[in-house]
N, C-alpha and C. Protein backbone atom coordinates (compact mmCIF):
# COMPACT_ATOMS: atom_id res chain seq x y z
N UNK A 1 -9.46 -14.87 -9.70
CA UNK A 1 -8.47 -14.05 -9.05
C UNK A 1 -9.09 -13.45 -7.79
N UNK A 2 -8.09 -13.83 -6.85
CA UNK A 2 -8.70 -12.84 -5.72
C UNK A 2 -8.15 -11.67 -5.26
N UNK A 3 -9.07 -10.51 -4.94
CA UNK A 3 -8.28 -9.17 -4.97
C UNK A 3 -8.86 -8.47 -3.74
N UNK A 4 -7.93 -8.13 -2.55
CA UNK A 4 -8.46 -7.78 -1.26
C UNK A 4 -7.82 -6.36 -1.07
N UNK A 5 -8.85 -5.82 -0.60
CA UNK A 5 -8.16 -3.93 -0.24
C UNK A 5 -8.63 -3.67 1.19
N UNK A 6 -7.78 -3.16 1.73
CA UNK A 6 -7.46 -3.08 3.14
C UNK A 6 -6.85 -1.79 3.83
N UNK A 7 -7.56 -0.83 4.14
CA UNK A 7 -7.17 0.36 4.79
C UNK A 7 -6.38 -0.01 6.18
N UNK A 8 -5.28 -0.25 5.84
CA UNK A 8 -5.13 -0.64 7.51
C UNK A 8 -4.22 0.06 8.86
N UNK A 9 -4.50 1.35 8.28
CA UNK A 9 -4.43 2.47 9.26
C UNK A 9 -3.38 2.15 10.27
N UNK A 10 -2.04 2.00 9.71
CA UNK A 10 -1.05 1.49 10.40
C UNK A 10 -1.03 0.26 10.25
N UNK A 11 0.29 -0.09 9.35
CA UNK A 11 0.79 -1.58 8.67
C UNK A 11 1.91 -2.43 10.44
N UNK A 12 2.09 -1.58 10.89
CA UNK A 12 3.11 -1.93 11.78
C UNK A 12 2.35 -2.22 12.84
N UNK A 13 0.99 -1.55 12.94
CA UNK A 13 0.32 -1.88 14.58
C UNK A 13 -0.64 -3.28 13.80
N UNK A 14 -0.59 -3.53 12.46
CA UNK A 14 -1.55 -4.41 12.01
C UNK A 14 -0.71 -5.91 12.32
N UNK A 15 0.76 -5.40 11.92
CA UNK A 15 1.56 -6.86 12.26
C UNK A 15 1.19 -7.07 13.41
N UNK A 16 1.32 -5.98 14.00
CA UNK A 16 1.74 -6.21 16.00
C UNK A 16 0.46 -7.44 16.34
N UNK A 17 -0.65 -7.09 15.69
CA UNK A 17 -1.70 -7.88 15.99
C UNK A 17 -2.03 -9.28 15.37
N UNK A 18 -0.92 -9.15 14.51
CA UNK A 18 -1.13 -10.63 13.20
C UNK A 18 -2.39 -10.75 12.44
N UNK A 19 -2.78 -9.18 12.65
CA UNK A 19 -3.66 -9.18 11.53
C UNK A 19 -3.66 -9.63 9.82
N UNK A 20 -2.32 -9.12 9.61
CA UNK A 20 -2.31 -9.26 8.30
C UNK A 20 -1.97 -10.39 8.19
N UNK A 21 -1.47 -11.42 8.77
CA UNK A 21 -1.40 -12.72 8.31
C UNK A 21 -2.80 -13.74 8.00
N UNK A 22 -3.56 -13.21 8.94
CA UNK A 22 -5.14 -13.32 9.00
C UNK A 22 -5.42 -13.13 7.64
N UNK A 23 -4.95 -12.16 7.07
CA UNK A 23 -5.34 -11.34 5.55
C UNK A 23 -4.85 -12.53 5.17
N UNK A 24 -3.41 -13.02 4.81
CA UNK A 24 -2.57 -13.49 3.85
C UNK A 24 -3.26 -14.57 4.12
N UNK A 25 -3.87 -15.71 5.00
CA UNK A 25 -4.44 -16.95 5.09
C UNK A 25 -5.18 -16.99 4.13
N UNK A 26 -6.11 -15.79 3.52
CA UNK A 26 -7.19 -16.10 2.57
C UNK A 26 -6.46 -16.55 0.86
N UNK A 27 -5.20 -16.53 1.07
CA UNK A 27 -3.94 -16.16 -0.31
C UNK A 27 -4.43 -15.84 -1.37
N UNK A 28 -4.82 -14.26 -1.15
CA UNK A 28 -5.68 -13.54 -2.29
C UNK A 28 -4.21 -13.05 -3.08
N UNK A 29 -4.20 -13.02 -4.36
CA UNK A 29 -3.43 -12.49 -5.88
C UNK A 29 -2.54 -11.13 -5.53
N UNK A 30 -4.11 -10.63 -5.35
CA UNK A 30 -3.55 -9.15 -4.66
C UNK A 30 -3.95 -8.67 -3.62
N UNK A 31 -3.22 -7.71 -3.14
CA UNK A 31 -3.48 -7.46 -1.51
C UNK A 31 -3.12 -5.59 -1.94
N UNK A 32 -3.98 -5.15 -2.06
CA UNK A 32 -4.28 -3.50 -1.53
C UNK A 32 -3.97 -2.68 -0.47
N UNK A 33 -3.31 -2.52 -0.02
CA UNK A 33 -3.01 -2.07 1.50
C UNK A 33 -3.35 -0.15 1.48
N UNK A 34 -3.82 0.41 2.05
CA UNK A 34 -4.19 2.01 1.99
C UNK A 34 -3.52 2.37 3.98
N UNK A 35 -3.14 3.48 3.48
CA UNK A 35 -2.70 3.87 5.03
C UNK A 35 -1.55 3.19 5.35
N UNK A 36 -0.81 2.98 5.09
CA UNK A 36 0.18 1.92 5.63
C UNK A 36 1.03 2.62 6.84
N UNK A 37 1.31 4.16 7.01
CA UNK A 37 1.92 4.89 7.85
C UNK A 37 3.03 4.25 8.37
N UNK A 38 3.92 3.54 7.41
CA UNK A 38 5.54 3.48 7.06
C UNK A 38 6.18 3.16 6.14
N UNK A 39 7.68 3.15 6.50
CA UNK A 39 8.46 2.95 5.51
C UNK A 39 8.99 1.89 5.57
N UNK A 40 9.49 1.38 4.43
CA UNK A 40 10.14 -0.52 4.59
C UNK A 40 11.10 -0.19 4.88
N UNK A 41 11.95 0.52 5.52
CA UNK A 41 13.44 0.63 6.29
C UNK A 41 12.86 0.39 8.01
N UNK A 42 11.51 0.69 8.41
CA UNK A 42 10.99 0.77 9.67
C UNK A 42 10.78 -0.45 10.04
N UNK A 43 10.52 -1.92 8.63
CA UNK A 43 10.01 -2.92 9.35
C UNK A 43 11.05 -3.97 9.02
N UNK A 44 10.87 -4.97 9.73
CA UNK A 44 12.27 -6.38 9.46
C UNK A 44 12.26 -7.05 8.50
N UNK A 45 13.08 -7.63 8.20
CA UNK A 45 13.81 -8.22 6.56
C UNK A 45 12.32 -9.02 6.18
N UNK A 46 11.98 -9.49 7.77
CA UNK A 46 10.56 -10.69 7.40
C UNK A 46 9.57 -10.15 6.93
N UNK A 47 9.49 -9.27 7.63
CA UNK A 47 8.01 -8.39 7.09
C UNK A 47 8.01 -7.61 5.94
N UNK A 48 9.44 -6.97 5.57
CA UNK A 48 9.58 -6.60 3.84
C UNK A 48 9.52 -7.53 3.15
N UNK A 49 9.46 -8.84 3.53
CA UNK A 49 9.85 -9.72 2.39
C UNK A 49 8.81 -11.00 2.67
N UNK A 50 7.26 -11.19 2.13
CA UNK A 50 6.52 -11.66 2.23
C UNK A 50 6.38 -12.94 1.26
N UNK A 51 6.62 -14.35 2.39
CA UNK A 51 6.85 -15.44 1.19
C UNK A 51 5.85 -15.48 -0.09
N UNK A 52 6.05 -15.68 -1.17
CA UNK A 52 5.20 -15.53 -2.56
C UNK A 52 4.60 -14.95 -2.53
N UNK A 53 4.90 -13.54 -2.26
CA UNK A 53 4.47 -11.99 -2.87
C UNK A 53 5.47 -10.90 -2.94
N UNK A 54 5.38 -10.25 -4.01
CA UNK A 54 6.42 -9.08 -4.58
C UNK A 54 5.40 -7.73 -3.97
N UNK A 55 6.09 -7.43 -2.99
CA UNK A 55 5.57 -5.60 -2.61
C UNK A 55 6.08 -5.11 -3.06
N UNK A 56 5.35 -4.21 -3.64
CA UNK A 56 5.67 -2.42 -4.40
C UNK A 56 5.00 -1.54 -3.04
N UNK A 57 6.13 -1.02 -2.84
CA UNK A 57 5.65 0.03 -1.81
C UNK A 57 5.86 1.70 -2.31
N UNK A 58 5.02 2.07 -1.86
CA UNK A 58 4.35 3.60 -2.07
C UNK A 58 4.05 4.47 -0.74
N UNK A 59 5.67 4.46 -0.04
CA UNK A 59 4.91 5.17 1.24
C UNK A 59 5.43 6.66 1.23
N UNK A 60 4.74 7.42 2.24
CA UNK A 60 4.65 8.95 1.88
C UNK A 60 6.37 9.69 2.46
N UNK A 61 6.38 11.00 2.08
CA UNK A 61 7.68 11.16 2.81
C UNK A 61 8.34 10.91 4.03
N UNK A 62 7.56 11.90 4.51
CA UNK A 62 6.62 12.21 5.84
C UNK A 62 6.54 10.32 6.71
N UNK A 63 7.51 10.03 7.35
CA UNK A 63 7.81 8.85 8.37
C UNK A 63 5.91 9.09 9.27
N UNK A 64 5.81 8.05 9.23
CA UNK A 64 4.64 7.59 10.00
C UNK A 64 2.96 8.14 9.04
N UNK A 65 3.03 8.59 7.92
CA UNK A 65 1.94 8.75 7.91
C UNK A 65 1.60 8.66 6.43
N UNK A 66 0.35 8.55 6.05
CA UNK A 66 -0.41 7.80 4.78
C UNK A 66 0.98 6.59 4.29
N UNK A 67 0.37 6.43 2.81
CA UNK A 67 1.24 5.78 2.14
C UNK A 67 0.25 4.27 2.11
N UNK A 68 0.53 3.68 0.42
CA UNK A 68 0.20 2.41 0.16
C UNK A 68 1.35 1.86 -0.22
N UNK A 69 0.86 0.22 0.12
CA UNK A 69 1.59 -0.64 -0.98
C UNK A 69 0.57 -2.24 -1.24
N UNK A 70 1.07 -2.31 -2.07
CA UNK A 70 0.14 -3.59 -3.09
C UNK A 70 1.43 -4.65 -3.03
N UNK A 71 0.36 -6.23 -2.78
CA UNK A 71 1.15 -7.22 -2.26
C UNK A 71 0.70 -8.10 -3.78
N UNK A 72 1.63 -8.48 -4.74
CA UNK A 72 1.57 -9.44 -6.14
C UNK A 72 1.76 -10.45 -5.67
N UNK A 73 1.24 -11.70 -6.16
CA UNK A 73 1.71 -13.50 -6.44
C UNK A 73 2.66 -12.89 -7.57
N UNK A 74 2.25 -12.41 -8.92
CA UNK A 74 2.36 -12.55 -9.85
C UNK A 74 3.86 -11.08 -9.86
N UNK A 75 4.73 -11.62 -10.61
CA UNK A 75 5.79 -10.42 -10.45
C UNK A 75 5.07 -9.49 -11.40
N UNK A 76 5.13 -8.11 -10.99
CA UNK A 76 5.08 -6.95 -12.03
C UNK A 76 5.88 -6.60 -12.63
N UNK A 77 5.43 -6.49 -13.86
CA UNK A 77 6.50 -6.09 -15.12
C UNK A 77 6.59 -4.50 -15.57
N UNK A 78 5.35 -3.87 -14.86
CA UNK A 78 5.30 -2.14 -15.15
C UNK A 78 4.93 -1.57 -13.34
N UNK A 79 5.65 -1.11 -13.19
CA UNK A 79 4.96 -0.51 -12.06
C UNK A 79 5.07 0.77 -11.84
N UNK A 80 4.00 1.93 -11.46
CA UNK A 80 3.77 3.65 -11.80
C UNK A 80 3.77 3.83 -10.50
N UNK A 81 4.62 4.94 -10.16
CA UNK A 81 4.04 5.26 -8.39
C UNK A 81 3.94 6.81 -8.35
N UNK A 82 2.81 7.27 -7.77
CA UNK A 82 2.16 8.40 -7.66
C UNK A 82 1.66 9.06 -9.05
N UNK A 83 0.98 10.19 -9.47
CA UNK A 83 0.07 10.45 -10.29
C UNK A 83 0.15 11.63 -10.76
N UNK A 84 1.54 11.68 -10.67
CA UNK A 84 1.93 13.74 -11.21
C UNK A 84 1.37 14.20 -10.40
N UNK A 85 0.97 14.39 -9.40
CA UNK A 85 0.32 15.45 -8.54
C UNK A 85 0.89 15.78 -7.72
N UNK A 86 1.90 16.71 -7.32
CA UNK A 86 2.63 16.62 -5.99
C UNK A 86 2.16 16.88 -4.84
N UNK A 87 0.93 17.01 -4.24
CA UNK A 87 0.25 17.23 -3.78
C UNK A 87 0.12 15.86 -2.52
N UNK A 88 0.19 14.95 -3.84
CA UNK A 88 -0.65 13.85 -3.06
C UNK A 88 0.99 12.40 -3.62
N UNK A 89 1.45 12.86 -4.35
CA UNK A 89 2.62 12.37 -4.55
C UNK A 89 3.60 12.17 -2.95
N UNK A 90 3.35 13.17 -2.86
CA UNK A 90 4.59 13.52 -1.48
C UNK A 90 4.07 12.48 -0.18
N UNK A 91 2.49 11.98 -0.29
CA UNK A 91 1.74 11.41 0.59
C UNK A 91 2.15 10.05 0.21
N UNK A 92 2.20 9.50 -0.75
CA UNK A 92 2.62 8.02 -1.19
C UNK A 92 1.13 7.26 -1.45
N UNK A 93 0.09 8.32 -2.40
CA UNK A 93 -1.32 8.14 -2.40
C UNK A 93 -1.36 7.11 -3.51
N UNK A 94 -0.15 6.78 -4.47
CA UNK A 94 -0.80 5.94 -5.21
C UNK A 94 0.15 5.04 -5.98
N UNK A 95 -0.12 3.59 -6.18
CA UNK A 95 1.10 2.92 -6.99
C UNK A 95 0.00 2.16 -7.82
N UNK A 96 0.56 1.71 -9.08
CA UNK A 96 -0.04 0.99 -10.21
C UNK A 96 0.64 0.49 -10.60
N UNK A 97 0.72 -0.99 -10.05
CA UNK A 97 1.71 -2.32 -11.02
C UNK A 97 0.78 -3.06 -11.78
N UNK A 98 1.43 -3.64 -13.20
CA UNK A 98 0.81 -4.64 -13.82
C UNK A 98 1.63 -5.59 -13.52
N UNK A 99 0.87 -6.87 -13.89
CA UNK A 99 1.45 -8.14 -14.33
C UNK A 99 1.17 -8.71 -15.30
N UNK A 100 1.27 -9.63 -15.80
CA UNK A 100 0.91 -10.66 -17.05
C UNK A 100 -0.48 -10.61 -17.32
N UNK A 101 -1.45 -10.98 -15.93
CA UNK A 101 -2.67 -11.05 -15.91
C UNK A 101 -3.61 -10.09 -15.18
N UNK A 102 -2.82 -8.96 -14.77
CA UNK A 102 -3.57 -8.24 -13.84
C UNK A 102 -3.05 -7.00 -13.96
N UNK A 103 -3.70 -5.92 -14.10
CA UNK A 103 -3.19 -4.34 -13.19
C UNK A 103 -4.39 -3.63 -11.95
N UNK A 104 -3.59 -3.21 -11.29
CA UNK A 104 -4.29 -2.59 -10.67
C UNK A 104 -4.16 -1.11 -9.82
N UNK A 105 -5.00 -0.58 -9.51
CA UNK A 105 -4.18 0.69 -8.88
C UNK A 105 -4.77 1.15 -7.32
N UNK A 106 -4.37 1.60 -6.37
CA UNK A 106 -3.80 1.61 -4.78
C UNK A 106 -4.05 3.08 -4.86
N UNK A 107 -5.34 3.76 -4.55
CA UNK A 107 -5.29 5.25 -4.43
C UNK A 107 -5.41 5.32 -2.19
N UNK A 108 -5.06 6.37 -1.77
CA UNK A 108 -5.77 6.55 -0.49
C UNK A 108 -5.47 8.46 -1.06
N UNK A 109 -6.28 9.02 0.03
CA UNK A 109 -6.96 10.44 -0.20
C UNK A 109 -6.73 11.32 1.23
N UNK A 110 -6.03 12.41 1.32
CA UNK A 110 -6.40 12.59 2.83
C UNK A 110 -7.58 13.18 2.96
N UNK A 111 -7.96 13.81 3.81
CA UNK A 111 -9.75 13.96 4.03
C UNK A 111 -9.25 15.79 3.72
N UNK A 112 -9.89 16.46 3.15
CA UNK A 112 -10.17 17.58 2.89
C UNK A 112 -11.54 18.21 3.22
N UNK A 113 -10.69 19.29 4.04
CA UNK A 113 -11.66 20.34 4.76
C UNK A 113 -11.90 21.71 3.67
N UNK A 114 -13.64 21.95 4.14
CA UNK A 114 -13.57 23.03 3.18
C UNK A 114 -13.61 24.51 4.24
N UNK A 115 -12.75 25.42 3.78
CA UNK A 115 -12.67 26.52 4.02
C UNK A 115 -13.83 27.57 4.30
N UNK A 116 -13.56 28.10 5.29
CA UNK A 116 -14.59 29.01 5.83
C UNK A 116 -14.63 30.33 5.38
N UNK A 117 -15.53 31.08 5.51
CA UNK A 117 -15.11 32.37 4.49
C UNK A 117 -16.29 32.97 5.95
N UNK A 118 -16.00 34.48 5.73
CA UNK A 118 -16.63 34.76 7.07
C UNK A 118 -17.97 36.02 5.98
């Protein structure tokens, strides 16, 4: 099985570049995506709809920023999105689909600053 994870800090500037098809040439199982900074209403029927792969998308409320989604061969039969945390829920930090032969899970984190105390 091949399983590729990919921060790619903007899914829409990654098309622009045909990066991710670059990705999809390797035709890894699963495809990890972190950062995606949109929503599948933002991109075209083609790009939501990736020949022989089922996306579960996990993007954040908040238009343009965090958010994953995980690219299956294999259809998922359970799929969990976000982690009770509303915190990081509202960000679109995390989805967990299984399939027949596989689960896996899609975290991204925003960077946390620690507080100054004087």
């Amino acid at each position: 099985m091949k399983i590729v994870t990919w921060n790619v800090n903007g899914l829409r500037a990654a098309l622009k570049k045909d990066a991710l098809n670059t990705v999809l040439s390797w035709t890894p199982d699963l495809l990890c995506l972190q950062e995606i900074k949109a929503r599948p209403e933002q991109l075209t029927n083609e790009q939501q709809n990736i020949p022989g792969y089922q996306i579960i998308w996990n993007p954040a409320e908040r238009p343009g920023y965090s958010g994953v989604a995980t690219l299956m061969r294999e259809e998922a039969l359970e799929v969990e999105l976000g982690m009770d945390a509303p915190q990081f829920d509202v960000e679109g930090a995390s989805s967990a689909p299984a399939s027949r032969t596989s689960c896996s899970t899609t975290f991204t984190f925003p960077t946390v600053s620690a507080a100054r105390t004087a």
